[in-house]
N, C-alpha and C. Protein backbone atom coordinates (compact mmCIF):
# COMPACT_ATOMS: atom_id res chain seq x y z
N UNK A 1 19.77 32.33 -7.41
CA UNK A 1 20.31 31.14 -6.76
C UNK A 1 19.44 29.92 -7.03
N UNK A 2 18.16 30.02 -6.98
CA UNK A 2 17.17 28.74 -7.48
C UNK A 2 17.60 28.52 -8.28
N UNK A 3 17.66 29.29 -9.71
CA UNK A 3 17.68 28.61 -10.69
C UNK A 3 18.90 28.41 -10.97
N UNK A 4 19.94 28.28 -10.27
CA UNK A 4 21.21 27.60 -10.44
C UNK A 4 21.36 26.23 -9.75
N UNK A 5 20.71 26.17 -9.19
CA UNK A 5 20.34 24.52 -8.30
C UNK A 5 19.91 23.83 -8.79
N UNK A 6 20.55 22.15 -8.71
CA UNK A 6 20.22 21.03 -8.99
C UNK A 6 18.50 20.96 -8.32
N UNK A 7 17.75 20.42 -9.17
CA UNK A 7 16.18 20.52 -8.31
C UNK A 7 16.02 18.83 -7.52
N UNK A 8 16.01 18.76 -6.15
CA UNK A 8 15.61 17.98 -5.52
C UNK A 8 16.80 16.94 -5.29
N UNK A 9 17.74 17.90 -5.42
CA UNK A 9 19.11 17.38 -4.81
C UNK A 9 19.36 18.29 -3.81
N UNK A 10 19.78 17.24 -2.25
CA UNK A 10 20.50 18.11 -1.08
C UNK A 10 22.26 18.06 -1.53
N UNK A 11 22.66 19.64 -1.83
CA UNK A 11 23.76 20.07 -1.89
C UNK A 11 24.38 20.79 -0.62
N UNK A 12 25.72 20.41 -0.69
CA UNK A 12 27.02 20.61 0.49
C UNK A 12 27.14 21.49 0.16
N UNK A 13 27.83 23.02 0.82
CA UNK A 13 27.98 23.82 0.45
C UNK A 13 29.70 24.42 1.12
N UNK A 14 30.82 25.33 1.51
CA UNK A 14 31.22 26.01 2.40
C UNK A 14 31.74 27.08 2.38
N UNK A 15 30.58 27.70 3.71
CA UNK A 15 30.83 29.31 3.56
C UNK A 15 31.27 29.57 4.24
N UNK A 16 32.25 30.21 4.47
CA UNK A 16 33.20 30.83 5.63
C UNK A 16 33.64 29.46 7.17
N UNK A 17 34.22 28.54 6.40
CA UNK A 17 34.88 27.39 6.98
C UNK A 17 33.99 26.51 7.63
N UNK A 18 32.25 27.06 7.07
CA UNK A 18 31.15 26.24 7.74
C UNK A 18 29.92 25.38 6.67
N UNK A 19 29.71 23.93 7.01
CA UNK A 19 29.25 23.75 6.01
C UNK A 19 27.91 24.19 5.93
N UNK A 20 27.15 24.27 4.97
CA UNK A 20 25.72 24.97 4.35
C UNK A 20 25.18 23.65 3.25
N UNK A 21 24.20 23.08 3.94
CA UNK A 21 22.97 22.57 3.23
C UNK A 21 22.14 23.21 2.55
N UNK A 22 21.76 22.84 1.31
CA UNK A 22 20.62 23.45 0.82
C UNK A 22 19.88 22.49 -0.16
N UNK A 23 18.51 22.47 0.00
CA UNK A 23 17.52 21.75 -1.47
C UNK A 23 16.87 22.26 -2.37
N UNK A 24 16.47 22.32 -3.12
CA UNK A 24 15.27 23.41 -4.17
C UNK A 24 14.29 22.12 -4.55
N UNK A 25 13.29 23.06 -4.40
CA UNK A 25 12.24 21.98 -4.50
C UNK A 25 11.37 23.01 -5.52
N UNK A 26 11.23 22.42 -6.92
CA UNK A 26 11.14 23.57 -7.83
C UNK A 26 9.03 23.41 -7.59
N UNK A 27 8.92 22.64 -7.30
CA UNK A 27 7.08 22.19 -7.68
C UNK A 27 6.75 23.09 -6.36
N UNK A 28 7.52 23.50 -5.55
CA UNK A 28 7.13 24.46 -4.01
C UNK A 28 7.61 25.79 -4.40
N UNK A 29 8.60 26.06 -4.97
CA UNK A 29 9.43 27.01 -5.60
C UNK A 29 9.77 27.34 -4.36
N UNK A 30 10.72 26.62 -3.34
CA UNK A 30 11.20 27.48 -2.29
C UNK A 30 12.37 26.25 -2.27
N UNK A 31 13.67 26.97 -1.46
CA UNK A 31 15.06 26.46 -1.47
C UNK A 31 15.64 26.22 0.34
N UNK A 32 15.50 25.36 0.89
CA UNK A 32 15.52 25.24 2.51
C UNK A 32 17.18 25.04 2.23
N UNK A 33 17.78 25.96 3.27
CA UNK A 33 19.26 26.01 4.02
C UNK A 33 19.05 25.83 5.18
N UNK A 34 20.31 24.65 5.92
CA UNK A 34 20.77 24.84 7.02
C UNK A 34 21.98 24.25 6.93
N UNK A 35 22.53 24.29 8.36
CA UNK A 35 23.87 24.00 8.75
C UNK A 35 23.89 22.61 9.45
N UNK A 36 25.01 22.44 10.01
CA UNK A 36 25.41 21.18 9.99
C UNK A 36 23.94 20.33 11.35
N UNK A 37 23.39 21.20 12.34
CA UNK A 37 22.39 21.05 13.15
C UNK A 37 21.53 20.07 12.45
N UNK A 38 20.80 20.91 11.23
CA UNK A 38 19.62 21.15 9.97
C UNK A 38 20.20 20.10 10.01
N UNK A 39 21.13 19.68 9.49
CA UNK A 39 21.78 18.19 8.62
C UNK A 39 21.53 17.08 9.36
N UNK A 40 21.95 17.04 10.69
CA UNK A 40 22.16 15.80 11.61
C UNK A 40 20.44 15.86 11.94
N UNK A 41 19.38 16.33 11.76
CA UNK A 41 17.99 16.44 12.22
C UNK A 41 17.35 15.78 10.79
N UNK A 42 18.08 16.29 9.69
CA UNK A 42 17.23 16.00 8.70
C UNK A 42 17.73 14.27 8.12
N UNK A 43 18.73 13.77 8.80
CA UNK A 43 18.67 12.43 8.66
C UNK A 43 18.51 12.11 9.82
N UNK A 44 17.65 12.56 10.72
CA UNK A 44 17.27 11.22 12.04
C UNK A 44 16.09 11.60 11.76
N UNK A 45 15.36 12.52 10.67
CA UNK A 45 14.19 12.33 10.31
C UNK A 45 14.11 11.09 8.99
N UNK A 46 15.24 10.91 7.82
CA UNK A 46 14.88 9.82 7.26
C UNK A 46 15.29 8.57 7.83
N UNK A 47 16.02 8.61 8.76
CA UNK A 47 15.86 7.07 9.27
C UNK A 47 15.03 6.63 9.87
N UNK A 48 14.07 7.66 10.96
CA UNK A 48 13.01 7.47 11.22
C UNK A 48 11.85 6.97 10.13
N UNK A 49 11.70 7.89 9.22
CA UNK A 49 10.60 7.88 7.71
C UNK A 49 11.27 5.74 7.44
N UNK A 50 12.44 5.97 7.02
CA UNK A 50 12.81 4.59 6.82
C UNK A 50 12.58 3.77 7.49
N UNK A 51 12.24 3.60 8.96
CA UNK A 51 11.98 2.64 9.87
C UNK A 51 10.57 2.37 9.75
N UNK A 52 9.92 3.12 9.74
CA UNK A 52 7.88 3.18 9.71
C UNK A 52 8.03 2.22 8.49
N UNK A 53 8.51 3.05 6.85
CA UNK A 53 7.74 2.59 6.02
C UNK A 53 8.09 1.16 5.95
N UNK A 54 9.64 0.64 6.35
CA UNK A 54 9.54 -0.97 6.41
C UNK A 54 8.63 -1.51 7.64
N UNK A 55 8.08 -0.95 8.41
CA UNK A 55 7.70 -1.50 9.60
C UNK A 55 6.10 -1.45 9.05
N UNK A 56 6.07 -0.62 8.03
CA UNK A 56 4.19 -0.39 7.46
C UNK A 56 4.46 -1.24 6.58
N UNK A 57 5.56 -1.80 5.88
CA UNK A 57 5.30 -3.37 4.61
C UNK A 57 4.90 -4.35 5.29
N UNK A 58 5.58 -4.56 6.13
CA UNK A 58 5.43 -5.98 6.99
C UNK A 58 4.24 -6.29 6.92
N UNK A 59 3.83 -6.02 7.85
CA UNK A 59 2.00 -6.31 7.98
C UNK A 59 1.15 -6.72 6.80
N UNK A 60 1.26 -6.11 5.66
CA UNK A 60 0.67 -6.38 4.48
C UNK A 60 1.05 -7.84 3.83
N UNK A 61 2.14 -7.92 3.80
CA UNK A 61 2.31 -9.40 3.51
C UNK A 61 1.66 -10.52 4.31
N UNK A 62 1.72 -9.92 5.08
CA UNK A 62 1.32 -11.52 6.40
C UNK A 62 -0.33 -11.09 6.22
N UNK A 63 -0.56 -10.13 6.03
CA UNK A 63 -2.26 -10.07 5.97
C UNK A 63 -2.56 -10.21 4.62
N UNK A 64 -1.47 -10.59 3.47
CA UNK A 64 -2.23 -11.14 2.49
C UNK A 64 -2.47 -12.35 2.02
N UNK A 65 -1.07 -13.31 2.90
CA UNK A 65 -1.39 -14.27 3.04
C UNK A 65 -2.05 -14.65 4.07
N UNK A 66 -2.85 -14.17 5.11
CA UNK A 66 -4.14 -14.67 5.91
C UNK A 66 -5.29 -14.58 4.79
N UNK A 67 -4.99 -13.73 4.08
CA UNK A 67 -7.05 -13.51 2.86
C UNK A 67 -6.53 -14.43 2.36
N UNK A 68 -5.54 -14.93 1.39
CA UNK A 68 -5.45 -16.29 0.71
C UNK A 68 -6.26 -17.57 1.40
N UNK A 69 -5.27 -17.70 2.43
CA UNK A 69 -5.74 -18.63 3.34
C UNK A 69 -7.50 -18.99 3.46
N UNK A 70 -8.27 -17.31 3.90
CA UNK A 70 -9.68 -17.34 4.35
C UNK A 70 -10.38 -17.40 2.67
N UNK A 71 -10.14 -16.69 1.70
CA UNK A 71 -10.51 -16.97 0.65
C UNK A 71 -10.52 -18.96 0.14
N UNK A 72 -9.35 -19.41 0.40
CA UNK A 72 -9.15 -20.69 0.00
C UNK A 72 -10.81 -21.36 1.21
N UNK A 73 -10.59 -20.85 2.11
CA UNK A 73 -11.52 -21.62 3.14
C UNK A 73 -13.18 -21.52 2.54
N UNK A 74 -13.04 -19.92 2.08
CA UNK A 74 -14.41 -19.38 1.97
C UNK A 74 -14.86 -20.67 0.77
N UNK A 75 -13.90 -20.58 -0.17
CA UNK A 75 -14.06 -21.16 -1.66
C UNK A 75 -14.45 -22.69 -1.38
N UNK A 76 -13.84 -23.20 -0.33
CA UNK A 76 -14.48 -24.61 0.18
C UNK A 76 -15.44 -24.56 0.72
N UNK A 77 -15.81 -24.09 1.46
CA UNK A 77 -17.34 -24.22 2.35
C UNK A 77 -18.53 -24.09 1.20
N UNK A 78 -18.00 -23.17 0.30
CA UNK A 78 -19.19 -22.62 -1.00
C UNK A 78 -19.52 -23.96 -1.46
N UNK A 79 -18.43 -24.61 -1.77
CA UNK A 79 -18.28 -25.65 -2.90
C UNK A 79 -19.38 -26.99 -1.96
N UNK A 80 -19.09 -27.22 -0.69
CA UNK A 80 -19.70 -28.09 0.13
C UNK A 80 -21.31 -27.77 0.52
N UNK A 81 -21.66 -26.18 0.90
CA UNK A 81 -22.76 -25.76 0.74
C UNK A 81 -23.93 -26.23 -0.87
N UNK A 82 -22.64 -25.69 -1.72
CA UNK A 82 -23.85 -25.89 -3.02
C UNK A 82 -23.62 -27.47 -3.11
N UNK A 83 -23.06 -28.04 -2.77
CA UNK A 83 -23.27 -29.67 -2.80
C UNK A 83 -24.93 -30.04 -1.85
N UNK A 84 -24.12 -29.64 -0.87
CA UNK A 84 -25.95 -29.73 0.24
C UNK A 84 -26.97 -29.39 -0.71
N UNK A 85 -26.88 -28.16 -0.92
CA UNK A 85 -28.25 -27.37 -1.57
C UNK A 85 -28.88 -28.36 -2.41
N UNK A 86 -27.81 -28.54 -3.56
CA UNK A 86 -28.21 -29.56 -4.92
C UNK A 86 -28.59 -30.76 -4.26
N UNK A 87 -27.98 -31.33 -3.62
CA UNK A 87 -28.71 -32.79 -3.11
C UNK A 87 -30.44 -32.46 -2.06
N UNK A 88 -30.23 -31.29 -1.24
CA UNK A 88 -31.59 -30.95 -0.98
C UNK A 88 -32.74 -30.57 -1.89
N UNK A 89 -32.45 -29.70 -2.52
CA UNK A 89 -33.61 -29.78 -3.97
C UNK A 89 -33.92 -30.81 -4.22
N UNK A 90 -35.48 -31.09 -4.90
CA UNK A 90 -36.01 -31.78 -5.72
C UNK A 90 -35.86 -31.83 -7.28
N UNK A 91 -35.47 -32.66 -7.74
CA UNK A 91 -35.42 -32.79 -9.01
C UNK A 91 -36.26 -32.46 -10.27
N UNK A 92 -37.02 -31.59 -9.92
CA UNK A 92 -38.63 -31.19 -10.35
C UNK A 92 -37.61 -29.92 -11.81
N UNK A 93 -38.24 -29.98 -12.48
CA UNK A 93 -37.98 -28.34 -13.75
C UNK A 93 -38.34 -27.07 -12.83
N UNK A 94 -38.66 -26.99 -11.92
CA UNK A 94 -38.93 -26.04 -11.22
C UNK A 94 -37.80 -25.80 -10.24
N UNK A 95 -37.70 -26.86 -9.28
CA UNK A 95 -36.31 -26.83 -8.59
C UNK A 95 -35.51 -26.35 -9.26
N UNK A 96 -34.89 -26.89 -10.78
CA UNK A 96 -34.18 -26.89 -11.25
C UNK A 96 -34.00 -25.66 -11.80
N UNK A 97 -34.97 -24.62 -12.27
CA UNK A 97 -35.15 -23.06 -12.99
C UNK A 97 -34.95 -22.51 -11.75
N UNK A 98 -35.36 -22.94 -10.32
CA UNK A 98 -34.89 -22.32 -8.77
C UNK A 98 -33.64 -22.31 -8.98
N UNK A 99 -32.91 -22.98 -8.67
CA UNK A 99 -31.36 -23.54 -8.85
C UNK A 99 -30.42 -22.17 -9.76
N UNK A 100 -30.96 -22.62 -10.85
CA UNK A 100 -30.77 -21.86 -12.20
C UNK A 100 -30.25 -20.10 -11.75
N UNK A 101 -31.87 -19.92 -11.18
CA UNK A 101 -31.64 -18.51 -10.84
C UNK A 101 -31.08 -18.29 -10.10
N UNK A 102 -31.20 -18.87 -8.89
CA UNK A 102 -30.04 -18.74 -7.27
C UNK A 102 -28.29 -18.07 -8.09
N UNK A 103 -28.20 -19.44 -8.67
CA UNK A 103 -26.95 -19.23 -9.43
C UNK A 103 -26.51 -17.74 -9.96
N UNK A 104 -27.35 -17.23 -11.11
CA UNK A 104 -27.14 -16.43 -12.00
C UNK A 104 -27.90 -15.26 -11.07
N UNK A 105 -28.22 -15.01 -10.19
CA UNK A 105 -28.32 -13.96 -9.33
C UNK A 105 -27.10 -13.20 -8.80
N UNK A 106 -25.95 -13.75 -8.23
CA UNK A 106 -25.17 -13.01 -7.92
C UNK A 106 -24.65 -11.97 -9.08
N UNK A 107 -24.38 -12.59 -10.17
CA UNK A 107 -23.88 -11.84 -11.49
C UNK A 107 -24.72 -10.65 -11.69
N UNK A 108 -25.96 -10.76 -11.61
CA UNK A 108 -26.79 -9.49 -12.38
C UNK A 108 -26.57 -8.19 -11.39
């Protein structure tokens, strides 16, 4: 009977004037039957599954446009900080090899 089944298709079935569900799930190698019960349970389990996973997208969008947002902020304050910094330094070759390295520190 497995291997006459569509794999990972739920098929209708009727046996003796009653209907019969069944799936094959070939990567489990096992074939789940039920009746019409099985049926009405196993879609108020995907509408459930369907309700979460749109209700688990949501959030991600709106929290990726909040990091845009704090990124855009972060990226300004940097830009205003190293303005301070540079105008606080002294203009000395030393300041300036200070500077230099501050910079090229994060990278290494």
């Amino acid at each position: 009977m497995f291997k006459r089944m569509t794999p990972y298709k739920l098929e209708r079935n009727t046996v003796g004037g009653k209907a019969l569900y069944s799936y094959a799930d070939p990567q489990r190698g096992v074939v789940y039957i039920g009746g019409d019960k099985a049926y009405q349970r196993y879609r108020q389990l995907a509408l459930q599954q369907s309700i979460e996973e749109k209700r688990l997208r949501r959030p991600i969008a709106i929290t990726s446009k909040l990091s845009i947002r704090n990124s855009a902020r972060t990226t300004t304050e940097k830009i205003g900080n190293e303005a301070a910094r540079a105008a606080a330094l002294p203009k000395s070759l030393l300041a300036k090899a200070a500077n230099y390295t501050r910079t090229l520190w994060p990278r290494l």
